[in-house]
Protein backbone atom coordinates (compact mmCIF):
# COMPACT_ATOMS: atom_id res chain seq x y z
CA UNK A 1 0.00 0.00 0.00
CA UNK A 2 1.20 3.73 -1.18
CA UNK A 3 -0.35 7.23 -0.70
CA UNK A 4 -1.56 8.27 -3.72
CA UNK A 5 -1.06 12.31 -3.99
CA UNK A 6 -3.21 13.64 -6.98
CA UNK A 7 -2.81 17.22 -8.07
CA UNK A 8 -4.88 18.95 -10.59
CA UNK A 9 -3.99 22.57 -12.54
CA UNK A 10 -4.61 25.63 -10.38
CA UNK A 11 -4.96 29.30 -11.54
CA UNK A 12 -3.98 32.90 -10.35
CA UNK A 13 -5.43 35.67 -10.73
CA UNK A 14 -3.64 39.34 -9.47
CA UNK A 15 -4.86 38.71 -5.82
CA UNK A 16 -5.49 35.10 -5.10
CA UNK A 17 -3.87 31.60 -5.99
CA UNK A 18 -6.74 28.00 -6.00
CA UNK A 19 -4.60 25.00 -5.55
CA UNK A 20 -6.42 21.72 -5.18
CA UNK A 21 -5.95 17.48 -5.23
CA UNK A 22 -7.02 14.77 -3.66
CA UNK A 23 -4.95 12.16 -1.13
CA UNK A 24 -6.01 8.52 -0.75
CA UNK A 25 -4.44 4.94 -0.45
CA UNK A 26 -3.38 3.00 -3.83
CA UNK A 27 -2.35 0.08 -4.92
CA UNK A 28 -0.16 0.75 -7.74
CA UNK A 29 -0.35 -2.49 -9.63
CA UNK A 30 -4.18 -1.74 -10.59
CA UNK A 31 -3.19 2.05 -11.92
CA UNK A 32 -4.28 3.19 -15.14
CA UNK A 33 -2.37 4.18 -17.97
CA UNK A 34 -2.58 3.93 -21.67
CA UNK A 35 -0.66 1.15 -22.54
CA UNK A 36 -3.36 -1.54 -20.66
CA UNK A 37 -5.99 -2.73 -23.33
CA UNK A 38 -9.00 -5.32 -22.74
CA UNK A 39 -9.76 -6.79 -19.59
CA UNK A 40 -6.55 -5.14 -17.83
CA UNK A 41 -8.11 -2.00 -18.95
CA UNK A 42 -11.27 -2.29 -17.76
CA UNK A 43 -10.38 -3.24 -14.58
CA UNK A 44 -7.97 -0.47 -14.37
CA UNK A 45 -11.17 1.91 -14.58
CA UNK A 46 -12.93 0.43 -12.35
CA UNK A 47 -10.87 0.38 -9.55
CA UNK A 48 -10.56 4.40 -10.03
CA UNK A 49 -13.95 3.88 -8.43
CA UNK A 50 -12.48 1.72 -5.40
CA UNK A 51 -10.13 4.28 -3.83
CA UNK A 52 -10.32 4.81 -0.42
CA UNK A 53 -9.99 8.80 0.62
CA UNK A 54 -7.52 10.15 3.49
CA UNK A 55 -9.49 12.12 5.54
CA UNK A 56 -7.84 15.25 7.80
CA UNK A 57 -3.87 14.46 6.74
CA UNK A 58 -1.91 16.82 6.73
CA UNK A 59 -1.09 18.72 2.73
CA UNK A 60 1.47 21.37 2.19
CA UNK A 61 1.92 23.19 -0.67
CA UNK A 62 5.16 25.16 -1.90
CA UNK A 63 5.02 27.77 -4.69
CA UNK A 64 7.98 30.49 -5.42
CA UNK A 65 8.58 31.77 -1.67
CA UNK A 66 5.19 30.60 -0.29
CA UNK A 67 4.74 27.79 1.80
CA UNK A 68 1.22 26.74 3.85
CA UNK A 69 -0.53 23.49 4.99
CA UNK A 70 -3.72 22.74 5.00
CA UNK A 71 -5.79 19.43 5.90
CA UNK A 72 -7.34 16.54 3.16
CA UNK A 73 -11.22 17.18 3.54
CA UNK A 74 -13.66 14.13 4.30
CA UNK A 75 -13.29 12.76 0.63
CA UNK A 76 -9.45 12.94 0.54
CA UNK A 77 -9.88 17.02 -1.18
CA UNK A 78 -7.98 19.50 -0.08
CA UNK A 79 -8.00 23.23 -1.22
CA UNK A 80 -5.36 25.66 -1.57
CA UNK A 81 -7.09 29.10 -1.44
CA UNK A 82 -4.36 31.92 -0.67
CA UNK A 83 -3.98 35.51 -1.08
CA UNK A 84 -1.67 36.35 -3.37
CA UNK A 85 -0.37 40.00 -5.22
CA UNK A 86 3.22 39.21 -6.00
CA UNK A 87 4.27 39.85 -9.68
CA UNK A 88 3.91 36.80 -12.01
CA UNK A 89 4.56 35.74 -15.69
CA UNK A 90 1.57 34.93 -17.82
CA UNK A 91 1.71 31.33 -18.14
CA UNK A 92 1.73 28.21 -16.65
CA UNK A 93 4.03 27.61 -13.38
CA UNK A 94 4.95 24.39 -11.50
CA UNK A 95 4.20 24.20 -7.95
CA UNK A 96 4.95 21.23 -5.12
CA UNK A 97 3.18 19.92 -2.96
CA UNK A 98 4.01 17.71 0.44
CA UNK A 99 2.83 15.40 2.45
CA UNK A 100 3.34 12.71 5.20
CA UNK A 101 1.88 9.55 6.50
CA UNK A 102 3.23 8.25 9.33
CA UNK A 103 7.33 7.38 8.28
CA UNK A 104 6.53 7.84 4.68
CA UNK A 105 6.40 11.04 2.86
CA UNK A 106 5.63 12.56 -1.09
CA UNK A 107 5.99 15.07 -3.39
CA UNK A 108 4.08 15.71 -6.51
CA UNK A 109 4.32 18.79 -8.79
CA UNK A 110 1.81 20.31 -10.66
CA UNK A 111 1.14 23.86 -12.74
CA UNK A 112 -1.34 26.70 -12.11
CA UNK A 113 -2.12 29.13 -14.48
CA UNK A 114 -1.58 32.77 -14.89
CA UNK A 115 -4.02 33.89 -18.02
CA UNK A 116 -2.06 35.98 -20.85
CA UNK A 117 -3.60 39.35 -21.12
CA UNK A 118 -7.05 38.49 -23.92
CA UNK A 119 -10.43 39.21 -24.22
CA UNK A 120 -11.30 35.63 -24.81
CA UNK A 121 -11.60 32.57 -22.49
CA UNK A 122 -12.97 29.56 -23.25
CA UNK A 123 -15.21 27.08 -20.99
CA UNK A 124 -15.95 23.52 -22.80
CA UNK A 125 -17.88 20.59 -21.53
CA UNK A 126 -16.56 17.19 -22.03
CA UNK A 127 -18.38 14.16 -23.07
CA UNK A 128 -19.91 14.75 -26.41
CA UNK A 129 -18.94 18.14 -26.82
CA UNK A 130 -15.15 17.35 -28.16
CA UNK A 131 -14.65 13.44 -26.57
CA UNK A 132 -17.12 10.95 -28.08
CA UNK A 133 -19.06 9.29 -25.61
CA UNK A 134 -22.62 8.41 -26.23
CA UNK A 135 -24.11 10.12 -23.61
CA UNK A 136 -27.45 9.47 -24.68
CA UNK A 137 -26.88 5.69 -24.46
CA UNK A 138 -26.14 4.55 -21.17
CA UNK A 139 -24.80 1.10 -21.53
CA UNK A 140 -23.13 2.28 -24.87
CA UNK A 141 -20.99 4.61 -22.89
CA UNK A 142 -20.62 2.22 -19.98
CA UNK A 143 -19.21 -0.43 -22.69
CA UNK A 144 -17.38 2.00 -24.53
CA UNK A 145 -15.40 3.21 -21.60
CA UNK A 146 -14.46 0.22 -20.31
CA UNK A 147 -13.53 -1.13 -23.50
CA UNK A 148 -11.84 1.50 -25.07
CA UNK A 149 -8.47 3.48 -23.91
CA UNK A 150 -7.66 7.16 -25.05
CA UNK A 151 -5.82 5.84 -27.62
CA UNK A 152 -8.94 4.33 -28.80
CA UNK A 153 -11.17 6.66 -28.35
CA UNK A 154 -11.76 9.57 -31.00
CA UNK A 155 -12.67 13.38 -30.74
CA UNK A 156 -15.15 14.79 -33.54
CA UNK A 157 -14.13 15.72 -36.76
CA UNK A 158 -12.57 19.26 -36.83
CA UNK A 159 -13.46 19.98 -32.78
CA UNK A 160 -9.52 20.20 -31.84
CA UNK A 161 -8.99 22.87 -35.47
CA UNK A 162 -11.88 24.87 -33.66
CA UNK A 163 -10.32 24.84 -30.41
CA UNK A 164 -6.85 26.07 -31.66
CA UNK A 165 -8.53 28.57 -33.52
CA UNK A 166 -10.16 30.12 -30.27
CA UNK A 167 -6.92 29.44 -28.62
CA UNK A 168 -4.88 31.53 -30.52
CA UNK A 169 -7.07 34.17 -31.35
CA UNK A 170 -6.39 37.48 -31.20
CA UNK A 171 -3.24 36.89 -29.69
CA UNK A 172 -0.30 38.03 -31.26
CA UNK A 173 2.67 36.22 -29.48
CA UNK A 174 3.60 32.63 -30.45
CA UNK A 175 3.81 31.35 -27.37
CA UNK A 176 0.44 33.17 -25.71
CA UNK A 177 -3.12 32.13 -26.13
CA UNK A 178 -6.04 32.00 -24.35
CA UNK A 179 -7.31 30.38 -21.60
CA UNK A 180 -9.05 27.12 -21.11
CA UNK A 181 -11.64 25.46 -18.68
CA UNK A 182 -12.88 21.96 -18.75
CA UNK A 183 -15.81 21.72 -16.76
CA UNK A 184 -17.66 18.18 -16.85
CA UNK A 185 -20.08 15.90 -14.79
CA UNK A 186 -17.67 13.08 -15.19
CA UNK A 187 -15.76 12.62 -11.62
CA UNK A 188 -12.14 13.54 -10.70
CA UNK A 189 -12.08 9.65 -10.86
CA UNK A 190 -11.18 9.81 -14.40
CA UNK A 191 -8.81 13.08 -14.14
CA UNK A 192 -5.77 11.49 -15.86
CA UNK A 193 -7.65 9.48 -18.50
CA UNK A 194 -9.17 12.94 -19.64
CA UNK A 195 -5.89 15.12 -19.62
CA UNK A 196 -3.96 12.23 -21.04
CA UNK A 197 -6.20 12.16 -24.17
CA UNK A 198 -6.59 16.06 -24.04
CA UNK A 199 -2.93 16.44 -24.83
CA UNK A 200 -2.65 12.89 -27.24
CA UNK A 201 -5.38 15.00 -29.38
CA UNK A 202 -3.35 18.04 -29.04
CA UNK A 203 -6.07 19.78 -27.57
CA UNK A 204 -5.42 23.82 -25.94
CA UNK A 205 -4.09 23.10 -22.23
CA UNK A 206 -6.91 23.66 -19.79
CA UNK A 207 -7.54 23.68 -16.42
CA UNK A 208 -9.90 20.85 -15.77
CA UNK A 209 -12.54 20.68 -13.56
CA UNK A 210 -14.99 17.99 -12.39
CA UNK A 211 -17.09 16.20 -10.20
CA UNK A 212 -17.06 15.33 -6.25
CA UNK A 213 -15.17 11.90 -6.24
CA UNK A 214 -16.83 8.50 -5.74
CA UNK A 215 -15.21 5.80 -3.59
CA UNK A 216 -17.34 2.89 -4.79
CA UNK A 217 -17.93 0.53 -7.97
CA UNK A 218 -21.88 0.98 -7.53
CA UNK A 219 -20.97 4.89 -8.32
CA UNK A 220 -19.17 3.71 -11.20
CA UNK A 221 -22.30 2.96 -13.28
CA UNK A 222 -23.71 6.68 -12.33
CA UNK A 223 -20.73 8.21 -13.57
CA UNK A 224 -21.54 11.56 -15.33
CA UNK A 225 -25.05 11.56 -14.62
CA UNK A 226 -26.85 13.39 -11.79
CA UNK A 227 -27.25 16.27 -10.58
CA UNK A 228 -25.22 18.89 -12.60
CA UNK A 229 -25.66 21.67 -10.47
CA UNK A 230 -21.93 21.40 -10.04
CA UNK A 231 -21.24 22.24 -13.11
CA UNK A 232 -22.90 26.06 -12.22
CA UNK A 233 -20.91 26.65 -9.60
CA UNK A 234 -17.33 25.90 -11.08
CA UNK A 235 -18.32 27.74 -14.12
CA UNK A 236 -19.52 30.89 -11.95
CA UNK A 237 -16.08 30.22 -9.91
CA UNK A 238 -14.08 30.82 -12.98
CA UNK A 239 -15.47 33.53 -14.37
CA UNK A 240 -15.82 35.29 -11.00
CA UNK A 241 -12.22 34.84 -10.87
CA UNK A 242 -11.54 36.36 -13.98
CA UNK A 243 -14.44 39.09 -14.41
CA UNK A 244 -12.53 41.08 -17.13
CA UNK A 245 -12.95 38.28 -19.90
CA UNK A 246 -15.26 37.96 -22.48
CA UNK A 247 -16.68 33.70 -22.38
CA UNK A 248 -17.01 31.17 -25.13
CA UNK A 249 -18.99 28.19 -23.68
CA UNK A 250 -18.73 24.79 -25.30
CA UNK A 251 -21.48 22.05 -24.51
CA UNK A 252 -23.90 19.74 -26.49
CA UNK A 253 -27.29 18.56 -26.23
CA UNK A 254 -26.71 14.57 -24.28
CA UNK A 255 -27.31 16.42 -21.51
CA UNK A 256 -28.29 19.73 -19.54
CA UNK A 257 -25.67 22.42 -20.92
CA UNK A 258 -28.07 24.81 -22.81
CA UNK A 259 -30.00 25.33 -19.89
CA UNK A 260 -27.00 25.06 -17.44
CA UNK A 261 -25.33 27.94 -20.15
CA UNK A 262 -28.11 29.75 -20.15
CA UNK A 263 -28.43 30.20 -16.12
CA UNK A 264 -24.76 31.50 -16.96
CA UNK A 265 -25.95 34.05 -18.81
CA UNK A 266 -28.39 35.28 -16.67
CA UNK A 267 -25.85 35.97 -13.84
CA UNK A 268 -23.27 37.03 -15.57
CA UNK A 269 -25.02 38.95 -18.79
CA UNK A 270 -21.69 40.99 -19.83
CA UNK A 271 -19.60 37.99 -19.85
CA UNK A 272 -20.63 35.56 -22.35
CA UNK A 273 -19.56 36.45 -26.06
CA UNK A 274 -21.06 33.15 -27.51
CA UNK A 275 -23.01 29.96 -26.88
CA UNK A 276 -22.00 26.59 -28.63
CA UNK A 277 -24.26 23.68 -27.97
CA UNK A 278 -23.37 20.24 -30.23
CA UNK A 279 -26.49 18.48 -32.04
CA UNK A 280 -25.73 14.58 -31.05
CA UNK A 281 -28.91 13.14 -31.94
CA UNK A 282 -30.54 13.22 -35.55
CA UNK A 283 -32.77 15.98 -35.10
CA UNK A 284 -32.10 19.52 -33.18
CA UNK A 285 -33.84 19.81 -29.47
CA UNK A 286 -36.93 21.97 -29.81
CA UNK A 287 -36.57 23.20 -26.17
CA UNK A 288 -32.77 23.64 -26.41
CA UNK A 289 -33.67 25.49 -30.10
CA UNK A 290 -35.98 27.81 -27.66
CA UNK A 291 -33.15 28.48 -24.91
CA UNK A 292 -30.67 29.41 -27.65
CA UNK A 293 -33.31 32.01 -29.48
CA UNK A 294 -33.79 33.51 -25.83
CA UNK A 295 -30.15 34.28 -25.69
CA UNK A 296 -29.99 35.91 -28.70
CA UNK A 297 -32.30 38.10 -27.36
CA UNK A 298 -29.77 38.97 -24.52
CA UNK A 299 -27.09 39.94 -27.56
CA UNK A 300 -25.54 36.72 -26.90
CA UNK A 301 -24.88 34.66 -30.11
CA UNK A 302 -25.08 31.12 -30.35
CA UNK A 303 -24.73 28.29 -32.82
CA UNK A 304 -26.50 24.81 -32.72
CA UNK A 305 -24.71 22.27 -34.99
CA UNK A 306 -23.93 18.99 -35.63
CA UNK A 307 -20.22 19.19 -37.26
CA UNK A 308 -17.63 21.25 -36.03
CA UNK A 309 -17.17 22.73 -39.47
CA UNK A 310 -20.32 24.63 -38.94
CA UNK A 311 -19.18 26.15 -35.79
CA UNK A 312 -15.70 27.30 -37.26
CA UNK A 313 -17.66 29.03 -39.88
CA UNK A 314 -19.85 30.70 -37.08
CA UNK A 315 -16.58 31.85 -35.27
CA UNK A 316 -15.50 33.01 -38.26
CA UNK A 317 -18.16 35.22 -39.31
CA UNK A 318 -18.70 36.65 -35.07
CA UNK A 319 -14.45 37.53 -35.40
CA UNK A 320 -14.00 35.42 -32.70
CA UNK A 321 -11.14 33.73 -34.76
């Protein structure tokens, strides 16, 4: 048995720095990875869903000249949220964090982000928005993700050219863009299957967030479904974080993202430049249809499609790339 010390990407804005992981035990033999196909696979998933959580140990995190500690939460979660006004690159940085359990002790780095300066960020669901995952057919996506690795698994035709394009737009440096939120119902369970296939699709580098972890192979079959009020409150996190950026929001129609997007507008009715919800059935969603018309109406713009194609072409012709 091992500590397991999983750190996800934080952000910074001019005044405060959000770290935050999870700590639990492992057994490393069952870990994921990308190289395990079939049955070893399948059973690699499905022990993400048998971790057992470290409740009130002891975290601390290091970054540049800052050092605090904090305690793991009841599900193994633990929070880093500091002030913070010293001067910092746009970019991403790598910070370390610490911990101890009983005579043994680790350290795992991870990155936070400081946005370049833009007028653009970008917040994209997951499943079915840019991953294929057949949301609308339960067992399909149950089968499908225990069946299939990242390497297996495909991304829609021309989703990752869109997301470039909104990456890089309107920035003029090479090596700037603009920044990137994941926000999905799937559970931080399944954190390094999604980055891992993120970057082997060369997708924009996002800060990802997701779900409330589940410690049990009876959650495994509910994974991504539920309540999705979650998904709200990390979105309204981000962008009252960053309040000086225009949004893009990414979602499709498997789910609840029009109306969850259009709650967003609501609260935050200077923020959002655009709306893009994905068609994944063969005929558009009369009430999600309805939603969209009613944010035009705000002087939001939006674009229902099936193929990414069509929602380059809507970019294109709103100058958002």
């Amino acid at each position: 048995m091992k500590l397991d010390l999983k750190l996800y990407r934080g952000y910074v804005n001019d005044e405060e720095l959000v770290v935050f992981g999870h700590l639990f035990k492992s057994w490393a033999p069952d870990k994921y990875s990308i190289d395990k196909k079939g049955i070893k696979h399948a059973y690699a998933i499905l022990h993400k869903f048998r971790i057992k959580p470290l409740e009130n140990f002891e975290v601390k995190l290091k970054f540049r000249d800052l050092e605090v500690s904090t305690k793991t939460q009841e599900d193994g979660y633990f929070r880093f949220t500091i002030p913070y006004e010293e001067d910092l690159e746009p970019g991403w940085h790598e910070y370390e964090v610490t911990c101890k359990m009983y005579d043994f002790g680790m350290v795992e780095k991870g990155e936070l982000l400081k946005p370049f300066p833009s007028k653009l960020g970008i917040i994209s669901d997951i499943d079915d928005t840019f991953l294929i995952s057949h949301s609308n057919s339960f067992f399909k996506k149950l089968y499908v993700m225990l069946s299939k690795n990242i390497n297996k698994r495909k991304v829609f035709d021309d989703v990752v050219k869109h997301y470039r394009q909104l990456s890089k737009a309107g920035q003029d440096e090479a090596h700037s863009s603009n920044s990137f939120f994941f926000v999905s119902s799937s559970e931080w369970n399944l954190y390094d299957f999604i980055s891992e296939f993120a970057d082997l699709h060369d997708l924009p580098k996002a800060v990802i967030k997701l779900k409330k972890i589940k410690t049990g192979l009876r959650d495994f079959v509910k994974s991504g479904r539920g309540n999705h009020d979650h998904k709200f409150i990390k979105i309204k996190d981000i962008i009252s974080f960053y309040p000086h950026i225009k949004y893009v929001l990414l979602g499709d129609d498997s789910q609840h993202d029009a109306y969850l997007y259009e709650r967003i507008c609501k609260t935050f009715p200077m923020n959002i430049k655009a709306v893009y919800i994905r068609q994944t059935k063969s005929k558009q969603n009369g009430k999600v249809q309805k939603v969209l018309a009613n944010l035009e109406t705000m002087n939001i713009s939006t674009c229902y499609f099936r193929d990414s194609e069509k929602a380059i072409h809507h970019s294109e012709r709103e100058h958002l790339i």
